[in-house]
Protein backbone atom coordinates (compact mmCIF):
# COMPACT_ATOMS: atom_id res chain seq x y z
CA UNK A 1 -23.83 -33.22 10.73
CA UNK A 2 -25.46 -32.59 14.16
CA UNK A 3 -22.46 -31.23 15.57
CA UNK A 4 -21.78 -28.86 12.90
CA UNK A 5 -25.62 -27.65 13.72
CA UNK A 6 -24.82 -27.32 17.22
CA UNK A 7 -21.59 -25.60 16.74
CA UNK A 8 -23.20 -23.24 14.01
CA UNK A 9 -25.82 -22.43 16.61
CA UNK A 10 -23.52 -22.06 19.72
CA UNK A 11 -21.53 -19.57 17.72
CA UNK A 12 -24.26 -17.65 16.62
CA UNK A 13 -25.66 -17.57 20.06
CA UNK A 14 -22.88 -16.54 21.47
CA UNK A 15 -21.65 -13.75 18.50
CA UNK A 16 -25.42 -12.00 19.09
CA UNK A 17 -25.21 -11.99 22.88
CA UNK A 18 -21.50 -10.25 22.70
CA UNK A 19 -23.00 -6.65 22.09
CA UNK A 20 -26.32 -5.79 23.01
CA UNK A 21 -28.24 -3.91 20.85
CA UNK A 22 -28.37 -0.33 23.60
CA UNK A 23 -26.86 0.49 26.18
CA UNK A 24 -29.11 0.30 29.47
CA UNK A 25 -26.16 0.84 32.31
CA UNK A 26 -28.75 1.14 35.47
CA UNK A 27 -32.05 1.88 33.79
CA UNK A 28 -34.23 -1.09 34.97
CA UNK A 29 -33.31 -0.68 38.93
CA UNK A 30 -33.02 3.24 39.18
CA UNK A 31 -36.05 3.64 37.41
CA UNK A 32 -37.98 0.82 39.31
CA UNK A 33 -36.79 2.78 42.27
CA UNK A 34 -37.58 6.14 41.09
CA UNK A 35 -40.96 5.41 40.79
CA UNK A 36 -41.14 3.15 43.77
CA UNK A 37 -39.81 6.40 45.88
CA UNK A 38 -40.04 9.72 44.31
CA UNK A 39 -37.24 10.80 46.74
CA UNK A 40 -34.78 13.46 45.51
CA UNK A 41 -32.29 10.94 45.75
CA UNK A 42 -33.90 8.60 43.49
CA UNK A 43 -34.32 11.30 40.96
CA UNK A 44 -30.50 11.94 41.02
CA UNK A 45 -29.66 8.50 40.49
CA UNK A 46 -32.42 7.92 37.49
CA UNK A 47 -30.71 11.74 35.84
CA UNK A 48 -27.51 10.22 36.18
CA UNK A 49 -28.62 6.85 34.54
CA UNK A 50 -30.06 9.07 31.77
CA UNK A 51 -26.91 10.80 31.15
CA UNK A 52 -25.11 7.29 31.71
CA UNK A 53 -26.77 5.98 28.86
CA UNK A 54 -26.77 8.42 26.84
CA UNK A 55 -22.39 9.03 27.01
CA UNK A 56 -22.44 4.77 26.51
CA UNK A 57 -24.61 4.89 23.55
CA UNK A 58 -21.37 4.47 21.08
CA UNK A 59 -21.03 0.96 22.85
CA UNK A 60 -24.55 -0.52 21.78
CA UNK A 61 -24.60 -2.14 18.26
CA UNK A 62 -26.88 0.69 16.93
CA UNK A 63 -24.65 3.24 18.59
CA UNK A 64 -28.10 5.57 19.87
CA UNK A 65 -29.64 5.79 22.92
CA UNK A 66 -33.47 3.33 23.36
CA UNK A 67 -36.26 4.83 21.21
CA UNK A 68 -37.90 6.86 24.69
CA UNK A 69 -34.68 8.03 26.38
CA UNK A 70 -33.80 11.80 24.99
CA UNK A 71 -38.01 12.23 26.07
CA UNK A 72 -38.03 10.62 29.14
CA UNK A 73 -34.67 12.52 30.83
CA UNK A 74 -35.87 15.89 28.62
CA UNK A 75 -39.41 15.57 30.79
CA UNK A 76 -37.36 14.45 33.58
CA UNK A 77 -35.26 17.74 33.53
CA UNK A 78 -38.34 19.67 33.17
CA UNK A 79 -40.16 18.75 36.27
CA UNK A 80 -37.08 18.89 38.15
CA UNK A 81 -36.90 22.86 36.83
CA UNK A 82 -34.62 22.65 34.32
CA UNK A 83 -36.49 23.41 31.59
CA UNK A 84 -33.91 25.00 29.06
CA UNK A 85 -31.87 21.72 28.72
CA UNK A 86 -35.02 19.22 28.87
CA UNK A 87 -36.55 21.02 26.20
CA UNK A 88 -33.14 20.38 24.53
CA UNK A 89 -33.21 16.81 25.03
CA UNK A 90 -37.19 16.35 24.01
CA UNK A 91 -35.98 18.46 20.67
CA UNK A 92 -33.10 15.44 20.39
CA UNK A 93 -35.25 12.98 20.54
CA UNK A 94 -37.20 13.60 17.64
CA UNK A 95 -33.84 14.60 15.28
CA UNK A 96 -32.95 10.70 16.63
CA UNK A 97 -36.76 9.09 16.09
CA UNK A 98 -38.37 11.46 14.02
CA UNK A 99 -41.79 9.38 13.77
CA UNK A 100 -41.83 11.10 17.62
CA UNK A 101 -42.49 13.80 16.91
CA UNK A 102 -46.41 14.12 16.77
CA UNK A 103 -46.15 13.17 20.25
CA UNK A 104 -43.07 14.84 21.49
CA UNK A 105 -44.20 18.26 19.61
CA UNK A 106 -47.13 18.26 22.27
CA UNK A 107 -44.97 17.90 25.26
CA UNK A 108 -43.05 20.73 24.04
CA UNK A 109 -45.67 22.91 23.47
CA UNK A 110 -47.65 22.34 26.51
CA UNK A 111 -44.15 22.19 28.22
CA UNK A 112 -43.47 26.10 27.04
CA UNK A 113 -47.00 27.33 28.36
């Protein structure tokens, strides 16, 4: 009987570690060195993470980007002066997590002043 547990619960371990649940790609270490260094370089590599993660969503098990993402790389865009497309990607955010959009409708508007 204990091996059947144990095999039960190695297979299960294993079947829910296969396919994570979003795709990160290089989040954790381009951010951590975005902020570490606000160099231009490290603001290429953290907009190409963004747009990284967002192409590999289809490979998470949810198939959508993190709850966060669409807002962080929108404001991203915006202080890097492209405003058209990060308003594009703040608007994207809330048509994917629409209980954003108290908060995301604020960094629109004061993002359009």
């Amino acid at each position: 009987m204990k091996k059947i547990l144990i095999l039960f619960f190695m297979a299960a371990l294993i079947s829910s570690c296969s396919k994570s649940m979003y795709s990160w790609c290089d989040y954790e270490k381009t951010s951590y060195n975005y902020y570490k260094k606000q160099t231009p370089q490290a603001t290429n590599a953290l907009i190409e993470t963004y747009r990284n993660m967002i192409e590999n969503a289809s490979k998470s098990k949810r198939k959508v980007v993190p709850p966060g993402m669409y807002a962080e790389y929108g404001y991203l865009l915006i202080q890097n002066g492209q405003k058209k497309l990060g308003l594009f990607e703040l608007k994207k955010e809330i048509e994917t997590y629409p209980e954003s959009a108290t908060y995301i409708n604020r960094i629109i508007k004061l993002s359009e002043q």
